[in-house]
C-alpha atoms as a PDB file:
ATOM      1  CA  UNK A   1     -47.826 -34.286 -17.024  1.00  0.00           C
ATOM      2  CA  UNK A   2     -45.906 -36.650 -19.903  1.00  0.00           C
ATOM      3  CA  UNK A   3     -47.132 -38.484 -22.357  1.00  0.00           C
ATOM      4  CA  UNK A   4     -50.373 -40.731 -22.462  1.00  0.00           C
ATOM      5  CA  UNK A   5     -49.937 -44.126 -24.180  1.00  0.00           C
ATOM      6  CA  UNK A   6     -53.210 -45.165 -24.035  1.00  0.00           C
ATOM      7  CA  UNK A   7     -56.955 -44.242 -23.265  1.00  0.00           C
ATOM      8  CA  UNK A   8     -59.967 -46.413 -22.074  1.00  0.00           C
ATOM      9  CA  UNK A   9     -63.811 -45.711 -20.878  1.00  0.00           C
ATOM     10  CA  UNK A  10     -65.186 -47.048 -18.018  1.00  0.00           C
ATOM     11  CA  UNK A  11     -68.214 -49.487 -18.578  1.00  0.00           C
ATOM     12  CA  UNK A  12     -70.630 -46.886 -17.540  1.00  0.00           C
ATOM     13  CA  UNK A  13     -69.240 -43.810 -19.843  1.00  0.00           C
ATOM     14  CA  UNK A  14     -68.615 -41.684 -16.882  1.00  0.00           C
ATOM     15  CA  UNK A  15     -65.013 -41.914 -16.639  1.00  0.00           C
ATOM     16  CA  UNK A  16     -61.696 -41.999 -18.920  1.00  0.00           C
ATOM     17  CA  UNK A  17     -58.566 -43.788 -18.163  1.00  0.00           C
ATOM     18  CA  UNK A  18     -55.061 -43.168 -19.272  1.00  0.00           C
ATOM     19  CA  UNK A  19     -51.938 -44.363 -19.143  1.00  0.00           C
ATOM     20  CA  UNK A  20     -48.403 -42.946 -19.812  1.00  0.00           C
ATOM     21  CA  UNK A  21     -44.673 -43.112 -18.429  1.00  0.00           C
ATOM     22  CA  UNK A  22     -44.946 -45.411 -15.280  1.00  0.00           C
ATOM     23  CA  UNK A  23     -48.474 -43.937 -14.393  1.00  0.00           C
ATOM     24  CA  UNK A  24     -52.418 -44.535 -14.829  1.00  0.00           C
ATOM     25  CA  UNK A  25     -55.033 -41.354 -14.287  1.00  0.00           C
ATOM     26  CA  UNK A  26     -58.538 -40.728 -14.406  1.00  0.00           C
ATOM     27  CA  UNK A  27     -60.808 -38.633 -15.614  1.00  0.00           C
ATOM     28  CA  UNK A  28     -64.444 -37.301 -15.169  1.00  0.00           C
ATOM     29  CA  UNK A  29     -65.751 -37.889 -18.920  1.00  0.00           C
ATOM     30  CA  UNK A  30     -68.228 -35.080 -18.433  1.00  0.00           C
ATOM     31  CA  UNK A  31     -66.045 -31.963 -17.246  1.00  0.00           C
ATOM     32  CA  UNK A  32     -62.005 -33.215 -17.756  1.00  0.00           C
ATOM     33  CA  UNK A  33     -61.476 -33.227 -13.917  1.00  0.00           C
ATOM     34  CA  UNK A  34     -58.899 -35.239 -12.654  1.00  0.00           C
ATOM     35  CA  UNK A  35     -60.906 -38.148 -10.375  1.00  0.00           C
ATOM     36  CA  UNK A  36     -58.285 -39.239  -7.759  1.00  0.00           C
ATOM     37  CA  UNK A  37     -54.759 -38.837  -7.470  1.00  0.00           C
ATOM     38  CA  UNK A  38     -52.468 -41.359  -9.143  1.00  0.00           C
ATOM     39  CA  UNK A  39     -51.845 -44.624  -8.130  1.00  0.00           C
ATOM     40  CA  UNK A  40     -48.590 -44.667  -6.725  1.00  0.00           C
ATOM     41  CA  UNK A  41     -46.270 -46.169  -9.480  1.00  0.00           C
ATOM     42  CA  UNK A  42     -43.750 -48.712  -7.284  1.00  0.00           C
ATOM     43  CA  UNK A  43     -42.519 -51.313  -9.469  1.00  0.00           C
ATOM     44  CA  UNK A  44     -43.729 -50.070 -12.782  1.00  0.00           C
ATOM     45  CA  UNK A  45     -41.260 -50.057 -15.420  1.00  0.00           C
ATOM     46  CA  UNK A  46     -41.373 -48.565 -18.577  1.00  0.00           C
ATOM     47  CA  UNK A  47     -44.888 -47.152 -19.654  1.00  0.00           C
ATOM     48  CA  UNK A  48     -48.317 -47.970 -19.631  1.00  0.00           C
ATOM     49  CA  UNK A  49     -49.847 -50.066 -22.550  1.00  0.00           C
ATOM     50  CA  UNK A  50     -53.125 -50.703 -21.513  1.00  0.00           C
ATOM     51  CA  UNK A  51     -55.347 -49.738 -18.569  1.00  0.00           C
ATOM     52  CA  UNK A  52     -59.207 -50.538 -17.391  1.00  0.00           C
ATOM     53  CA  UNK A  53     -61.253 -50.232 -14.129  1.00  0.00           C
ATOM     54  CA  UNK A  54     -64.353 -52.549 -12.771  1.00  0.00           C
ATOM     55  CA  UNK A  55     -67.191 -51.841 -12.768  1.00  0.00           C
ATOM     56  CA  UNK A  56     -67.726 -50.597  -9.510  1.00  0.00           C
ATOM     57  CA  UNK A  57     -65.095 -48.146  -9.525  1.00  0.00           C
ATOM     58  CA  UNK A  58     -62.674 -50.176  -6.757  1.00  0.00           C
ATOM     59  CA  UNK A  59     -60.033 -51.187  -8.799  1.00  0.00           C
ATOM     60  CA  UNK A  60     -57.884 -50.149 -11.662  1.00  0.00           C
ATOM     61  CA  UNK A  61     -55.734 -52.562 -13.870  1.00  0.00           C
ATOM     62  CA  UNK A  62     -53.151 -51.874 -15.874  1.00  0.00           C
ATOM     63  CA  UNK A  63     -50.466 -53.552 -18.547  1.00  0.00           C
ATOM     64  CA  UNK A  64     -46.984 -52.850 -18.378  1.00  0.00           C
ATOM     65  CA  UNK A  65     -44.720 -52.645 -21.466  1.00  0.00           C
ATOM     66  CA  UNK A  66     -42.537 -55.343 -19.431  1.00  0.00           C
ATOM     67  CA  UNK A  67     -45.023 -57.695 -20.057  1.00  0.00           C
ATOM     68  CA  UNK A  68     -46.960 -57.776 -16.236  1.00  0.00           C
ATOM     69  CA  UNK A  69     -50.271 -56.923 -15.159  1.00  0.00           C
ATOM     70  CA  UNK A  70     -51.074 -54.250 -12.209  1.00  0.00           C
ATOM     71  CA  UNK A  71     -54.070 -54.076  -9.814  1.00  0.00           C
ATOM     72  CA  UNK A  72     -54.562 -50.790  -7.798  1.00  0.00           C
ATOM     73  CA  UNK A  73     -57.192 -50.157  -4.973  1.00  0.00           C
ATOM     74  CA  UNK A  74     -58.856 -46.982  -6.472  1.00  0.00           C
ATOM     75  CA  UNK A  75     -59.656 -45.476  -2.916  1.00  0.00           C
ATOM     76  CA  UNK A  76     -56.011 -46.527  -1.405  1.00  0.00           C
ATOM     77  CA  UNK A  77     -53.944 -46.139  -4.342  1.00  0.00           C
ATOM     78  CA  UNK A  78     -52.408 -48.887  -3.031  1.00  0.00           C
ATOM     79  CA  UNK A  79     -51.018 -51.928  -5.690  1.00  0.00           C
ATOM     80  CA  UNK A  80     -52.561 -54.845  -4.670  1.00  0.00           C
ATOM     81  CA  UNK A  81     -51.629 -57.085  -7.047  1.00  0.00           C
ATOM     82  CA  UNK A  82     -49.310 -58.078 -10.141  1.00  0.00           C
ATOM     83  CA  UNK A  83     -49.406 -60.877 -12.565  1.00  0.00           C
ATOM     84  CA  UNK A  84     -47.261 -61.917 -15.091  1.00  0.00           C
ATOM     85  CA  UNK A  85     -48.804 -61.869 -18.214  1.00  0.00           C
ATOM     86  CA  UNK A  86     -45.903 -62.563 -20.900  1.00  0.00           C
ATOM     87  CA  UNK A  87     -46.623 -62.507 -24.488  1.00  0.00           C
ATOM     88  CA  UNK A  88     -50.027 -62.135 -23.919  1.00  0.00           C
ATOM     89  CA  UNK A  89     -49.644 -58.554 -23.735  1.00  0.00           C
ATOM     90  CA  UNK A  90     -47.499 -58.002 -26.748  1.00  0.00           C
ATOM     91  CA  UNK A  91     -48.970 -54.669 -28.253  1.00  0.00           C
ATOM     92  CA  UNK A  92     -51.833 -54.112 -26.421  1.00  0.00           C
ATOM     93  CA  UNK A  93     -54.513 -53.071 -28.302  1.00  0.00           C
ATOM     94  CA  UNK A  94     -58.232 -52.891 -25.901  1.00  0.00           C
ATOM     95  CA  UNK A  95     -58.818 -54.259 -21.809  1.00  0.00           C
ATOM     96  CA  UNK A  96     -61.696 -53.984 -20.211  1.00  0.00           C
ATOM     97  CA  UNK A  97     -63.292 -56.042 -17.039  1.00  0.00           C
ATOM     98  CA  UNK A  98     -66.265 -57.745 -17.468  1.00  0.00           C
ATOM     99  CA  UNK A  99     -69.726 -56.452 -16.375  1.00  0.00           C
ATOM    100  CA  UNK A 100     -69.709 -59.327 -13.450  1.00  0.00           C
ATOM    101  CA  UNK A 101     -66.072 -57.587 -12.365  1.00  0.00           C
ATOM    102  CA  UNK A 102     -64.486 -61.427 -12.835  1.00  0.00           C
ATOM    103  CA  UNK A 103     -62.686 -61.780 -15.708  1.00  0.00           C
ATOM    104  CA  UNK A 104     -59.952 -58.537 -17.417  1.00  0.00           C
ATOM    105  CA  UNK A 105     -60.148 -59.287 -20.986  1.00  0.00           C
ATOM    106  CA  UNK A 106     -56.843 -58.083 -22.756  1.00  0.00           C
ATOM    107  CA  UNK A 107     -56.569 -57.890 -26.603  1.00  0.00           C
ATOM    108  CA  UNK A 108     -53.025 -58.034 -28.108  1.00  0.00           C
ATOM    109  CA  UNK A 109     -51.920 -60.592 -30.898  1.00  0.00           C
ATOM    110  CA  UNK A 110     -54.551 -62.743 -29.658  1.00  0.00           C
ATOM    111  CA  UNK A 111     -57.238 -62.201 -26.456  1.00  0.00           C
ATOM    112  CA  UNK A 112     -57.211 -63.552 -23.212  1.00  0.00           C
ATOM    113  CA  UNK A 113     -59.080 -63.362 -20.138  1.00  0.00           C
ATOM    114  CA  UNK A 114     -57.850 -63.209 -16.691  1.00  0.00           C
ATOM    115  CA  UNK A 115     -59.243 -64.352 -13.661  1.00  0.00           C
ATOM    116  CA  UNK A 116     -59.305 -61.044 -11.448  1.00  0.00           C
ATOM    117  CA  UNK A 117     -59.520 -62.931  -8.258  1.00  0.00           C
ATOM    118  CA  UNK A 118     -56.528 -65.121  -9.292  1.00  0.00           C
ATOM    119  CA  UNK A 119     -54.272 -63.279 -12.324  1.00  0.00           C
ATOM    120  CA  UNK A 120     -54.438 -66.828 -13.744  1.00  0.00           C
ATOM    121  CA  UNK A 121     -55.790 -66.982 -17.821  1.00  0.00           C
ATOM    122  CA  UNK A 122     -59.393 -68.915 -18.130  1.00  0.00           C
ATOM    123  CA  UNK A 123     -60.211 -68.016 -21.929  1.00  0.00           C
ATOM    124  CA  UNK A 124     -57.996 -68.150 -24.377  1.00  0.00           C
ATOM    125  CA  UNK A 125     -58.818 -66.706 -28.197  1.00  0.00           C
ATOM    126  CA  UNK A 126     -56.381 -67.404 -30.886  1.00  0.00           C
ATOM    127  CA  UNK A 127     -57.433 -65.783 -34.424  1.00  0.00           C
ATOM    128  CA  UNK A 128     -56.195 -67.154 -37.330  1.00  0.00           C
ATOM    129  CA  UNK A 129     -54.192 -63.657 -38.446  1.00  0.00           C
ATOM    130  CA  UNK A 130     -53.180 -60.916 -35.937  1.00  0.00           C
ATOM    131  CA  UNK A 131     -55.098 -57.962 -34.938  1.00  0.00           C
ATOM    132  CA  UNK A 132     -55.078 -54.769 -36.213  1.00  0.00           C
ATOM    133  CA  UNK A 133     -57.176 -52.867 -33.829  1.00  0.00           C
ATOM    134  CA  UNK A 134     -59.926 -53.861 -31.364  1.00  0.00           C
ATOM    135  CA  UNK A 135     -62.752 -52.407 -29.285  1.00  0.00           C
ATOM    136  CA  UNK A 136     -65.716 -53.474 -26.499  1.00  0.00           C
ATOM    137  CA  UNK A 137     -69.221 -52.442 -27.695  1.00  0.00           C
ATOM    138  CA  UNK A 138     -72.918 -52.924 -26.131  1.00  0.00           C
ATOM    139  CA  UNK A 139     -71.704 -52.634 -22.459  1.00  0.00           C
ATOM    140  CA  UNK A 140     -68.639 -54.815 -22.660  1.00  0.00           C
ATOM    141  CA  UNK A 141     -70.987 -57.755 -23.864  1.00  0.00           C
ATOM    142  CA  UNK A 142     -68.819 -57.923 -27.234  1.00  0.00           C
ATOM    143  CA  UNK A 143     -65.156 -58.088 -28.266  1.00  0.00           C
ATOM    144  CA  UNK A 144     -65.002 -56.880 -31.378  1.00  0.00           C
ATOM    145  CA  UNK A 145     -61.650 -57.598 -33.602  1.00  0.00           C
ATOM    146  CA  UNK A 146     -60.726 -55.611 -36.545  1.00  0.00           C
ATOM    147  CA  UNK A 147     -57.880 -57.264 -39.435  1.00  0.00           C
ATOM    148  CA  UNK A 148     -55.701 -55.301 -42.149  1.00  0.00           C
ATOM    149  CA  UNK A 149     -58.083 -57.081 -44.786  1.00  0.00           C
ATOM    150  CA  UNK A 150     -60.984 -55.790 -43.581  1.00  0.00           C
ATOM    151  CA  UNK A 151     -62.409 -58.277 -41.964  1.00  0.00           C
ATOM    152  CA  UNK A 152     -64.318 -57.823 -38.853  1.00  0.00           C
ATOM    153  CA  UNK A 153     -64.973 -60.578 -35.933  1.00  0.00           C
ATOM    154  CA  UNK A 154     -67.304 -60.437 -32.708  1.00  0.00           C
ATOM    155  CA  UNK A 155     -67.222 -61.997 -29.733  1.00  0.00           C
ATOM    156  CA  UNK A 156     -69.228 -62.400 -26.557  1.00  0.00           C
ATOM    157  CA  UNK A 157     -67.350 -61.711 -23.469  1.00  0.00           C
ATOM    158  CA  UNK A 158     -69.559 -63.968 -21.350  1.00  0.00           C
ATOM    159  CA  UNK A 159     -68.892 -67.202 -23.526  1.00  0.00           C
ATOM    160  CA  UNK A 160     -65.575 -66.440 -25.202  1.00  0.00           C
ATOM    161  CA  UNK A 161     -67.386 -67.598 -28.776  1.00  0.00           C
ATOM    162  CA  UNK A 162     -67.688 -65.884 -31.904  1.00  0.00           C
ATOM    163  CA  UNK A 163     -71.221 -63.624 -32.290  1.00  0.00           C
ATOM    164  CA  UNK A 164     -70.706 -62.679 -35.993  1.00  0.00           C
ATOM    165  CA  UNK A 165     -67.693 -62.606 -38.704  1.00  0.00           C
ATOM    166  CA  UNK A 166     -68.187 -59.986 -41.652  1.00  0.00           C
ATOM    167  CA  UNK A 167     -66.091 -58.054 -43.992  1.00  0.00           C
ATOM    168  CA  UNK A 168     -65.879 -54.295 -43.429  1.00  0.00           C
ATOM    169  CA  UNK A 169     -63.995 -53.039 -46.335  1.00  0.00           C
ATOM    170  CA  UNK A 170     -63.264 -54.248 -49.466  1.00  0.00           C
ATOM    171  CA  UNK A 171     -61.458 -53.419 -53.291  1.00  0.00           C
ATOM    172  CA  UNK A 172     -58.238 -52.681 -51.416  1.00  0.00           C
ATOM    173  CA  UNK A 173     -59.494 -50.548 -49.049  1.00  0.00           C
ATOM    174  CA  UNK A 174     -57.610 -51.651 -45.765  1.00  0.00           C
ATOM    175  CA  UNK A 175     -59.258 -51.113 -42.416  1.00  0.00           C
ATOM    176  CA  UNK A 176     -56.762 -49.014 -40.072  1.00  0.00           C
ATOM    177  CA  UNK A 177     -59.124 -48.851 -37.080  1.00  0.00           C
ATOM    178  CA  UNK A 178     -62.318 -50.425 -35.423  1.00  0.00           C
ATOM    179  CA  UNK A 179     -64.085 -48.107 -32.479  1.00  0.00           C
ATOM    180  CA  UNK A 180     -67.396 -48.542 -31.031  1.00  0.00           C
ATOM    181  CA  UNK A 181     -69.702 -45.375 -31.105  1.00  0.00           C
ATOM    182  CA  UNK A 182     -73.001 -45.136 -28.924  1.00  0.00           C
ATOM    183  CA  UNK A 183     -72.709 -49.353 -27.803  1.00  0.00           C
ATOM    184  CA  UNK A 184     -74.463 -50.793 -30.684  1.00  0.00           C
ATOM    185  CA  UNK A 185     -72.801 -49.376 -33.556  1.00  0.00           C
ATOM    186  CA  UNK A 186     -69.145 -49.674 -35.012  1.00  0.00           C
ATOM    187  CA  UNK A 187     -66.791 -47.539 -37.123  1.00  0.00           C
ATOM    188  CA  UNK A 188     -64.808 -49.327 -39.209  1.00  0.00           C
ATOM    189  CA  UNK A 189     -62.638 -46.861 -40.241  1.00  0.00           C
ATOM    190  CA  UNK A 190     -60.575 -47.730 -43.664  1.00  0.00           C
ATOM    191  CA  UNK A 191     -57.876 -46.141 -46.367  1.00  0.00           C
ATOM    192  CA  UNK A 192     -60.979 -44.291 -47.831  1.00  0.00           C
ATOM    193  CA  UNK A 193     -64.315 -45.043 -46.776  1.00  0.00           C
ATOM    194  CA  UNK A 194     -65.618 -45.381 -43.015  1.00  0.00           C
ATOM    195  CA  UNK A 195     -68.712 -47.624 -42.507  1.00  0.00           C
ATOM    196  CA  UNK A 196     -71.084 -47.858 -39.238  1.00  0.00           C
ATOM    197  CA  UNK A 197     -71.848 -51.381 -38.483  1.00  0.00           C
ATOM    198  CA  UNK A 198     -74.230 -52.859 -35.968  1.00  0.00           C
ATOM    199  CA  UNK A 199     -72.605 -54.916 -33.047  1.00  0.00           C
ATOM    200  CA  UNK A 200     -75.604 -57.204 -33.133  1.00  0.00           C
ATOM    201  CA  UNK A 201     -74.564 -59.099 -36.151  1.00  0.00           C
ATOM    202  CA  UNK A 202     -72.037 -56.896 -37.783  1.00  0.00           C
ATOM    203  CA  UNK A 203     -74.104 -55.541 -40.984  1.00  0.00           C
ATOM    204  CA  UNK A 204     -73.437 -52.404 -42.620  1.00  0.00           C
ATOM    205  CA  UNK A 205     -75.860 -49.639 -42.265  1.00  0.00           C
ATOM    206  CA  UNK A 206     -74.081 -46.484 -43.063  1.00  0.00           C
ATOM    207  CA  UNK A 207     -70.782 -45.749 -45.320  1.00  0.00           C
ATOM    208  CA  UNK A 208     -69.129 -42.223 -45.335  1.00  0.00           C
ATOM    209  CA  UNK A 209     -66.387 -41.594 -48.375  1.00  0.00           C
ATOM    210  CA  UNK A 210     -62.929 -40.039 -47.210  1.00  0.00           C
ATOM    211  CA  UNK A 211     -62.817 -36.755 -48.936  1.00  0.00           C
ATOM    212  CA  UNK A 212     -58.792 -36.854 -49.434  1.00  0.00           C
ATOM    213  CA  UNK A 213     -58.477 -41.054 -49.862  1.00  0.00           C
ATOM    214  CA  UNK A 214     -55.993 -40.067 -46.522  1.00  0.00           C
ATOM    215  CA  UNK A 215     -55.775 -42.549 -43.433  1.00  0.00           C
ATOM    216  CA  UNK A 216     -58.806 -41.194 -41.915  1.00  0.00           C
ATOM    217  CA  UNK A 217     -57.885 -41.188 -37.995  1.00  0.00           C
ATOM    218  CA  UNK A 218     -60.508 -41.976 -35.467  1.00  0.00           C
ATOM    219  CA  UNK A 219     -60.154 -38.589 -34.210  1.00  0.00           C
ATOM    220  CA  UNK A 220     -60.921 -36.640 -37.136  1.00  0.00           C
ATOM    221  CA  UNK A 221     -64.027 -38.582 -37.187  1.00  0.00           C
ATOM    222  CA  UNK A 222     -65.227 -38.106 -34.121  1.00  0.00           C
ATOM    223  CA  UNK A 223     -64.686 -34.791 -34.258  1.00  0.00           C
ATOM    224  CA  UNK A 224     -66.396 -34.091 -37.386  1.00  0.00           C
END
C-alpha cells in the first residue's frame, strides 16, 4: 500500500522495482506478483527517490530523499549498507548497477557512479546544463541524458565517455521525457511530436505527431 515514487527494470526485464514512503518492492514483470517481502525499512526517512537491483538478483539499492544511499540483501531483507551520497542525489532521475554488478550509476543534476563494494564515487559526469530526464538502454551499456532543448547525450557505462550527442526536437518543441523501448531504440518524447532514436549513435528513424499538441506522457505512449 501508499504511494510509489519511482519505478525501475531489472537488467534482465524480468522484474520491476518501486519505491514509495520509506519502502522498496518488487515485482514479477510478467504476471504483477509481488517477488519477496519488503526490505525492512530501519533508518529510512522520508521516501524513496530512486531504486535498482544487480544483476544477479542479491541486492537492492535504493536513494533516500535525505540524500543517502541504501543496500539491502534481497534474500535477508537485511540493510547491509548506507552511504552518504549528498547532492549527488538531488532529484533523482534513473539508477541502475552495472552489468559487472561494480559500479550503481545514479542520474540527478549530474551522474555519478558508485563503487558498490565501497559507497565511495569513481566517475563523475558533469553536463554543461541540467537534466531533464534520463534512461539506460542496450543492457545498461548506455546512459542516455535527455535536456529541455532537446538535446540528447549518450554515454557508455563501462568508460564514463560520451557515445553520441544529437538533437531530438527542434522549432520549439521541448523534450519532456527520454525512455528506452526494446534496448536499442529511444523515445524522445516532446511538446508535440515523439521520435524513436537508435541508442547506437542517436539518429532518428521514426517521428509520431501528437494529435492534441498536449504534453504527451510516456504512459499514454506506451499504451497506445
Amino acid at each position: 500500500g501508499g504511494s510509489h515514487w519511482t519505478v525501475a527494470w531489472s537488467v534482465d526485464g524480468k522484474r520491476l522495482l518501486t519505491g514509495g514512503d520509506h519502502m522498496i518492492y518488487q515485482w514479477d514483470a510478467a504476471t504483477g506478483k509481488q517477488l519477496s517481502p519488503p526490505p525492512k525499512n530501519d533508518h529510512v526517512r522520508g521516501r524513496i527517490t530512486g531504486v535498482a537491483v544487480s544483476p544477479d538478483g542479491s541486492r537492492l539499492y535504493a536513494a533516500g530523499e535525505d540524500q543517502r544511499l541504501f543496500v539491502w540483501d534481497v534474500k535477508t531483507g537485511r540493510r547491509i549498507a548506507t552511504w552518504q551520497a549528498g547532492d549527488d542525489l538531488d532529484d533523482v532521475k534513473a539508477m541502475q548497477v552495472s552489468l559487472d554488478g561494480k559500479l550503481l550509476w545514479v542520474v540527478s543534476e549530474g551522474i555519478v557512479a558508485f563503487d558498490t563494494a565501497t559507497g565511495k564515487i569513481t566517475r563523475s559526469i558533469k553536463p554543461e546544463n541540467s537534466l531533464e530526464s534520463a534512461t539506460f538502454a542496450d543492457g545498461g551499456k548506455v546512459i542516455v541524458g535527455g535536456f529541455y532543448s532537446g538535446q540528447l547525450i549518450g554515454w557508455d557505462t563501462a568508460t564514463g565517455k560520451q557515445s553520441f550527442i544529437t538533437q531530438a526536437h527542434e522549432d520549439g518543441n521541448d523534450l519532456r521525457d527520454v525512455t528506452a523501448g526494446d534496448g536499442h531504440h529511444l523515445f524522445a518524447i516532446g511538446e508535440r511530436l515523439i521520435e524513436i532514436r537508435k541508442v547506437s549513435d542517436g539518429n532518428s528513424v521514426l517521428r509520431i505527431p501528437s494529435a492534441s499538441n498536449r504534453w504527451v506522457e510516456t504512459s499514454d505512449m506506451l499504451s497506445g
